[in-house]
Protein backbone atom coordinates (compact mmCIF):
# COMPACT_ATOMS: atom_id res chain seq x y z
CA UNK A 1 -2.98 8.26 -4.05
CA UNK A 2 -6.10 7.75 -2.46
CA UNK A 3 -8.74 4.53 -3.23
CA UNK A 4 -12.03 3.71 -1.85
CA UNK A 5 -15.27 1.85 -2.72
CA UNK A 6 -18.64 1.37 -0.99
CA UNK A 7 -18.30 3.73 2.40
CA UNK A 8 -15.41 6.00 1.38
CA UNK A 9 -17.27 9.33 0.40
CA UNK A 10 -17.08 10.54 3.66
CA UNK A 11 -13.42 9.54 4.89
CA UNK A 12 -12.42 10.98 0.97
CA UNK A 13 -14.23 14.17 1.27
CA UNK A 14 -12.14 14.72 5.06
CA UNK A 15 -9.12 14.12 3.66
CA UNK A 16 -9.51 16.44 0.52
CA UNK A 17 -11.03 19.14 2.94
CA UNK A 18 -8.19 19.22 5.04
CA UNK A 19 -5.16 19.61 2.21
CA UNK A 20 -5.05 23.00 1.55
CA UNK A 21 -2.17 25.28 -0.90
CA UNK A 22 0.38 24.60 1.12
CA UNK A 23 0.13 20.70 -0.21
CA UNK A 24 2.92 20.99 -2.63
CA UNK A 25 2.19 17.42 -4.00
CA UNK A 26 -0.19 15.92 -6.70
CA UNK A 27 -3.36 13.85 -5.51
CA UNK A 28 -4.90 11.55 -7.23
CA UNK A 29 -8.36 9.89 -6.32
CA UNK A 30 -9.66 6.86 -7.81
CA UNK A 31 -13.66 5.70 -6.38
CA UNK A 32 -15.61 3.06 -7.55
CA UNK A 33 -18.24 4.36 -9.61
CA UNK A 34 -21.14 3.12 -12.15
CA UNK A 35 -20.03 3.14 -15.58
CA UNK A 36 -22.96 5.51 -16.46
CA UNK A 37 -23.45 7.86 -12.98
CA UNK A 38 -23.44 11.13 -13.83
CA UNK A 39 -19.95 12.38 -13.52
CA UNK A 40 -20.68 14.98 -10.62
CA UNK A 41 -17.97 14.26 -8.47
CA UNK A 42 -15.45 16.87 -9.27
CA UNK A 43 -18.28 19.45 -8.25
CA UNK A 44 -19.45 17.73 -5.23
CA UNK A 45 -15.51 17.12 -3.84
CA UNK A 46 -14.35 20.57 -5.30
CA UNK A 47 -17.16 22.43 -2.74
CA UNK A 48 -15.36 20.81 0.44
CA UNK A 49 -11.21 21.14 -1.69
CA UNK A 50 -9.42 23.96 -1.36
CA UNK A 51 -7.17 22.83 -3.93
CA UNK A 52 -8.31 22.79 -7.77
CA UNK A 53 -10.43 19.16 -8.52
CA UNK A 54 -10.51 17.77 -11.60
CA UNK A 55 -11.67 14.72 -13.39
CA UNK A 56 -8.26 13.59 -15.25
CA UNK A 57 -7.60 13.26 -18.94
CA UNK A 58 -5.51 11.58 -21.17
CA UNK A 59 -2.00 13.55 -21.95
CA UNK A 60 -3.04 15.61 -18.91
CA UNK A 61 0.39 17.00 -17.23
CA UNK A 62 0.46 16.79 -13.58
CA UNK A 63 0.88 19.62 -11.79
CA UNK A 64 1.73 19.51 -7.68
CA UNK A 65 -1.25 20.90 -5.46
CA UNK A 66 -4.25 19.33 -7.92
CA UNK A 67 -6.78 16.76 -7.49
CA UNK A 68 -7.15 14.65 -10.03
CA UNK A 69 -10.14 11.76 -10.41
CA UNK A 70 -10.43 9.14 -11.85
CA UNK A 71 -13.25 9.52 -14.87
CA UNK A 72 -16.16 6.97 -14.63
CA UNK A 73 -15.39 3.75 -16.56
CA UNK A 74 -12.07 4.08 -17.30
CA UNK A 75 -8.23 3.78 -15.81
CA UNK A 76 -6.46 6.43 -14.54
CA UNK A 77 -2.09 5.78 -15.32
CA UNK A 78 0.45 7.86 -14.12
CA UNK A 79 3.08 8.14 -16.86
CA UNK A 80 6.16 10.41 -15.92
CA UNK A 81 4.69 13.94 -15.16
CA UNK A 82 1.68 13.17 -17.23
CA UNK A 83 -2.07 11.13 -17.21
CA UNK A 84 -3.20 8.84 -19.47
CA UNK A 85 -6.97 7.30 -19.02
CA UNK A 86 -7.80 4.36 -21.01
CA UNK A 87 -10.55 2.02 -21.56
CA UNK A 88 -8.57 -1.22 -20.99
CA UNK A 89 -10.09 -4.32 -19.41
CA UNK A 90 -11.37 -4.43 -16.04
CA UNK A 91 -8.92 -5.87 -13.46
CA UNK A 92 -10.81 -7.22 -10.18
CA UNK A 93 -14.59 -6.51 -11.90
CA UNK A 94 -13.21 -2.73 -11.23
CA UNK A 95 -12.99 -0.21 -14.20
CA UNK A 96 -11.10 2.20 -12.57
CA UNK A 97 -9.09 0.02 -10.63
CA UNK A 98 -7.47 1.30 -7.29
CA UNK A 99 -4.70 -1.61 -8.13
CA UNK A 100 -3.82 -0.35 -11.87
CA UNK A 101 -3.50 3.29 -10.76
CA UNK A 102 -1.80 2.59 -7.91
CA UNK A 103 0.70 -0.13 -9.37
CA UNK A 104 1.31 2.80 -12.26
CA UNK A 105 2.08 5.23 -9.76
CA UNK A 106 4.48 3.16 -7.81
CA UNK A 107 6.34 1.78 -10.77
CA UNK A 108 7.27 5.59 -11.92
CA UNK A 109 7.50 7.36 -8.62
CA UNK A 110 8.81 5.16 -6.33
CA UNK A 111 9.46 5.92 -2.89
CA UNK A 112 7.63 9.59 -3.79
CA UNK A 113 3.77 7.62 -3.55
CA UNK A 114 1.99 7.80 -0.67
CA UNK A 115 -0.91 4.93 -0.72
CA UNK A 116 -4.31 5.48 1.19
CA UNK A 117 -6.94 2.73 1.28
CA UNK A 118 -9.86 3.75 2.46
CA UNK A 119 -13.68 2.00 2.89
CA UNK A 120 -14.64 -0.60 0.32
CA UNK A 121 -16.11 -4.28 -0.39
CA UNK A 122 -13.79 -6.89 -2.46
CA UNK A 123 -10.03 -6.51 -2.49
CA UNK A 124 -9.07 -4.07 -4.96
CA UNK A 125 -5.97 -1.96 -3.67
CA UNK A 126 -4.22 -4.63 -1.95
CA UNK A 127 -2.18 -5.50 -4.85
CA UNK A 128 -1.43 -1.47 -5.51
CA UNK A 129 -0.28 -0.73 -1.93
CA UNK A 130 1.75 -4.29 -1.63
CA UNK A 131 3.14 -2.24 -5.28
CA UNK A 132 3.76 0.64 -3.30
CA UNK A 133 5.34 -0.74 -0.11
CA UNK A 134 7.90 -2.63 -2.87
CA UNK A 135 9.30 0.47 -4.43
CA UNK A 136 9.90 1.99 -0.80
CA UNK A 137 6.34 4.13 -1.03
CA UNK A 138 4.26 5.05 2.41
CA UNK A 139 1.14 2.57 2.95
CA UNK A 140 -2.20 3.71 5.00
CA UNK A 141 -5.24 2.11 5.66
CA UNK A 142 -8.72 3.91 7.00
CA UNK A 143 -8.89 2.05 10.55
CA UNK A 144 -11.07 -0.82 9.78
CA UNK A 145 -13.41 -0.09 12.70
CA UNK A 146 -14.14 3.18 11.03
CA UNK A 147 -14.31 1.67 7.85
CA UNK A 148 -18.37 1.33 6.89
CA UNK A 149 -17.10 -1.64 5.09
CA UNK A 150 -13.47 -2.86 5.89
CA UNK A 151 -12.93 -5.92 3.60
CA UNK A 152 -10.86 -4.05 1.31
CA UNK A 153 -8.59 -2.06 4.31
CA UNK A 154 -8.75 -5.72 5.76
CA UNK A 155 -7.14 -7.12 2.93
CA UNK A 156 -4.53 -4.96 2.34
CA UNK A 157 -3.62 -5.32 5.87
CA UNK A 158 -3.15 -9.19 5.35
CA UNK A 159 -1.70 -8.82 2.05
CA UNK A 160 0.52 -5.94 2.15
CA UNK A 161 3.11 -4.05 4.62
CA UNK A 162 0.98 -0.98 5.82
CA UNK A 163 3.09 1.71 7.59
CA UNK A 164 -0.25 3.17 9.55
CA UNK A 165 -3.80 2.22 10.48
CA UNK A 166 -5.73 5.66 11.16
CA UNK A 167 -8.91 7.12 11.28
CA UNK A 168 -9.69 9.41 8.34
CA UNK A 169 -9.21 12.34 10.12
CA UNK A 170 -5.53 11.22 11.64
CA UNK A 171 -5.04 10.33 7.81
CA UNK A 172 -5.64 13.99 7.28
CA UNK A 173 -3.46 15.25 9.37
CA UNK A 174 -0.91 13.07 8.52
CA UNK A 175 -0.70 13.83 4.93
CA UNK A 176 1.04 17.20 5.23
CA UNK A 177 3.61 15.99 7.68
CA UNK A 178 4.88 12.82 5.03
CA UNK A 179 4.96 14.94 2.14
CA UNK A 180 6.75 17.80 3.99
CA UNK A 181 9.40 14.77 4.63
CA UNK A 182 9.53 13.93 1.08
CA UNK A 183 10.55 17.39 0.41
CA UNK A 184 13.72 17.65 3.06
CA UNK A 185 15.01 14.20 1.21
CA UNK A 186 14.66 15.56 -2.04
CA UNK A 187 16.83 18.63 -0.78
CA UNK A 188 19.11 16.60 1.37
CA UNK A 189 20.10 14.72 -2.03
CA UNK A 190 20.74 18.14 -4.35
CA UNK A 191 22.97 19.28 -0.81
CA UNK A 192 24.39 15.99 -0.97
CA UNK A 193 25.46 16.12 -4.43
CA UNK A 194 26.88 19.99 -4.06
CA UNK A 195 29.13 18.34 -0.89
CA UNK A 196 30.53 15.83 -3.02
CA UNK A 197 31.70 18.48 -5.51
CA UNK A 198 33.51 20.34 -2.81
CA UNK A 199 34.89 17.33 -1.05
CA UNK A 200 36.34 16.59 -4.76
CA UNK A 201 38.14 19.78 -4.97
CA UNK A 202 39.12 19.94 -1.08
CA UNK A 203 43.03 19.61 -0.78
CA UNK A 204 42.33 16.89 2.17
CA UNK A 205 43.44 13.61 0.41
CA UNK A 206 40.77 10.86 -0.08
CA UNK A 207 38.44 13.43 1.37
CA UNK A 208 35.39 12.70 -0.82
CA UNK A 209 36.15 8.53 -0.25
CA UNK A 210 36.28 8.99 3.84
CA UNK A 211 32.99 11.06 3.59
CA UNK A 212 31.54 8.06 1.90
CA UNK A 213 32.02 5.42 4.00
CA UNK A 214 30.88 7.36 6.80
CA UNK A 215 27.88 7.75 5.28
CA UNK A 216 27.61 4.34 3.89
CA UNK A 217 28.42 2.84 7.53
CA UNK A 218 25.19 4.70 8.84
CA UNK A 219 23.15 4.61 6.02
CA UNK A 220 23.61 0.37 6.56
CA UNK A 221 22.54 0.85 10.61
CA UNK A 222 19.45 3.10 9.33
CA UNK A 223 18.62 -0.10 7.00
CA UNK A 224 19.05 -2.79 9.41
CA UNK A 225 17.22 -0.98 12.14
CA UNK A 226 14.11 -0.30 9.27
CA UNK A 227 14.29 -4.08 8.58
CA UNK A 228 13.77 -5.44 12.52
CA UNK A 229 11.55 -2.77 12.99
CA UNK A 230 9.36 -4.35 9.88
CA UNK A 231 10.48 -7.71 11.01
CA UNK A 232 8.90 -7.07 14.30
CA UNK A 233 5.64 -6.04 12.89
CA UNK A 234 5.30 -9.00 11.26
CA UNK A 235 5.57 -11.39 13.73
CA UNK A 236 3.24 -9.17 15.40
CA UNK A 237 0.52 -9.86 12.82
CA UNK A 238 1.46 -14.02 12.74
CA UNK A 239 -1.42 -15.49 14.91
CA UNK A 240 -0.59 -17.44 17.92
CA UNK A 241 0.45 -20.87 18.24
CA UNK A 242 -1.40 -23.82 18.85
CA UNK A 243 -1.39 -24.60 23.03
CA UNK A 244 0.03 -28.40 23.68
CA UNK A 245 -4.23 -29.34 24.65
CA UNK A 246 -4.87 -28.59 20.83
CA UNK A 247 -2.02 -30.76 19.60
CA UNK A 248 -3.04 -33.69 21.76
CA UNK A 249 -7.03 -33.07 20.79
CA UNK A 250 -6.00 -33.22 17.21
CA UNK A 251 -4.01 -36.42 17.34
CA UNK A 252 -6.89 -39.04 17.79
CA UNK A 253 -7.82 -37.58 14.08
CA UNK A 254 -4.94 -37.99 12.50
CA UNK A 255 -4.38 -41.65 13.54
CA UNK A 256 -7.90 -42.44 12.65
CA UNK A 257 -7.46 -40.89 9.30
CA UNK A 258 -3.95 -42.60 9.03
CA UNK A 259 -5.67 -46.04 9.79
CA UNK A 260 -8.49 -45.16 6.63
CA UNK A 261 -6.01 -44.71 4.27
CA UNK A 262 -3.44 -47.35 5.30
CA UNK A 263 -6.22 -50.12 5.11
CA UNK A 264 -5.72 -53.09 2.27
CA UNK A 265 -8.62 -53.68 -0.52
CA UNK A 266 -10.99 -55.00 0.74
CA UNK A 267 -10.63 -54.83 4.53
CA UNK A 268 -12.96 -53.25 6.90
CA UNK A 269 -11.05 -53.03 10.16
CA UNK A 270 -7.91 -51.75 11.05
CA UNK A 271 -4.53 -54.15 11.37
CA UNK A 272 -3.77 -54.96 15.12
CA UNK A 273 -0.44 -53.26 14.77
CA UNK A 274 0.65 -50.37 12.55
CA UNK A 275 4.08 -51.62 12.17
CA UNK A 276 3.49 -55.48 11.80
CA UNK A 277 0.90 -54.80 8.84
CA UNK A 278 3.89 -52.49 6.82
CA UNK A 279 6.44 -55.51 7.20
């Protein structure tokens, strides 16, 4: 899933160069265009693909190792292992929307969706990669000193959990290498399942059960080291606390304000004492 806006035609057309037909994955590209621009963009992003680019239509099926775009003016929604494009309202001013394609994609695919954010004014995408980061997808943002404008990768970074901050190029090259991982779980799960049939027929008592709860046991340590690690990147991103000078600087104020709103009806000047006035 890749999304951009203002500034993104150059990181997008490096990242579409570099997937070539050894992407076995479908990618789908939705830019913020005028409702009436002349649909050219297939051609101009097909010259620099290697893999087929398309603009997307409804019922379309989706086929791994395509590009498909997002048509001028209206929404691009992944449906399971098919397109529709629609005309609905505008979310965020935006017709496409980065956040309705990418919400769509996560809510079917899941931990399959790889979110990229690239260049763009506004906020639109934040909401689809915090999407994507909640089913268990992968998050990137273009660096946002790349970025020509970084207010949307700046958002998502405050709004979202983002896995990686790269350049378009490391984006690139990073691509390949995720979805090569997707494919070892995907056949680490069919091995899985053909294990569990032989453990079932396996003289061994309670062999399938002891199996399990190995598994389980460091499945749970895999989880609970992904959490601190996220943990940890949170506080990372909290911004430092106030020094003991700012405290004390910030006290007159308070009092002062205190004293403003504590006064009777009518009175001009403050009570000699705080506490003798509230008795």
């Amino acid at each position: 899933m890749l999304g951009g806006s203002a500034g993104s035609y150059p990181a997008l057309r490096t990242i579409i160069s570099s997937l070539d037909e050894n992407f076995h994955a479908a990618v789908f590209v939705v830019l913020h265009t005028h409702p009436r621009a002349n649909p050219g963009l297939d051609r101009s992003l097909g010259s620099a693909a290697v893999l087929p680019t398309t603009y997307a239509a409804d019922g379309m099926p989706i086929q791994p190792g395509n590009i498909y775009l997002a048509p001028p003016d209206r929404h691009l929604i992944l449906a399971r292992d098919h397109i529709h494009v629609t005309r609905s309202p505008k979310e965020g001013l935006h017709r496409p929307s980065i956040n309705v394609t990418f919400r769509s994609a996560a809510q079917r695919y899941g931990r399959r969706v790889i979110g990229v954010l690239l260049s763009g004014m506004l906020d639109d995408g934040a909401s689809g990669m915090w999407e994507i980061a909640k089913y268990g997808g992968v998050t990137i943002v273009q660096s946002t000193a790349e970025a020509q404008f970084d207010s949307m990768p700046l958002s998502a970074l405050k709004d979202a959990p983002i896995n990686y901050e790269l350049p378009a190029a490391e984006i690139a090259s990073l691509l390949p290498h995720i979805v090569g991982d997707c494919e070892t779980s995907s056949v680490i799960s069919a091995s899985m399942i053909r294990i569990m049939g032989s453990l079932a027929a396996s003289p061994v008592p309670n062999a399938a059960d002891l199996y399990m709860s190995t598994l389980t046991a460091r499945c749970n340590f895999v989880a609970v080291s992904d959490i601190l690690f996220r943990f940890r990147r949170f506080l990372m991103r909290l911004p430092p606390p106030r020094s003991a000078n700012c405290t004390k600087q910030l006290l007159p104020l308070k009092k002062a304000r205190t004293w403003r709103t504590m006064l009777p009806p009518g009175s001009k000047t403050a009570p000699a004492c705080g506490r003798k006035w509230l008795n």
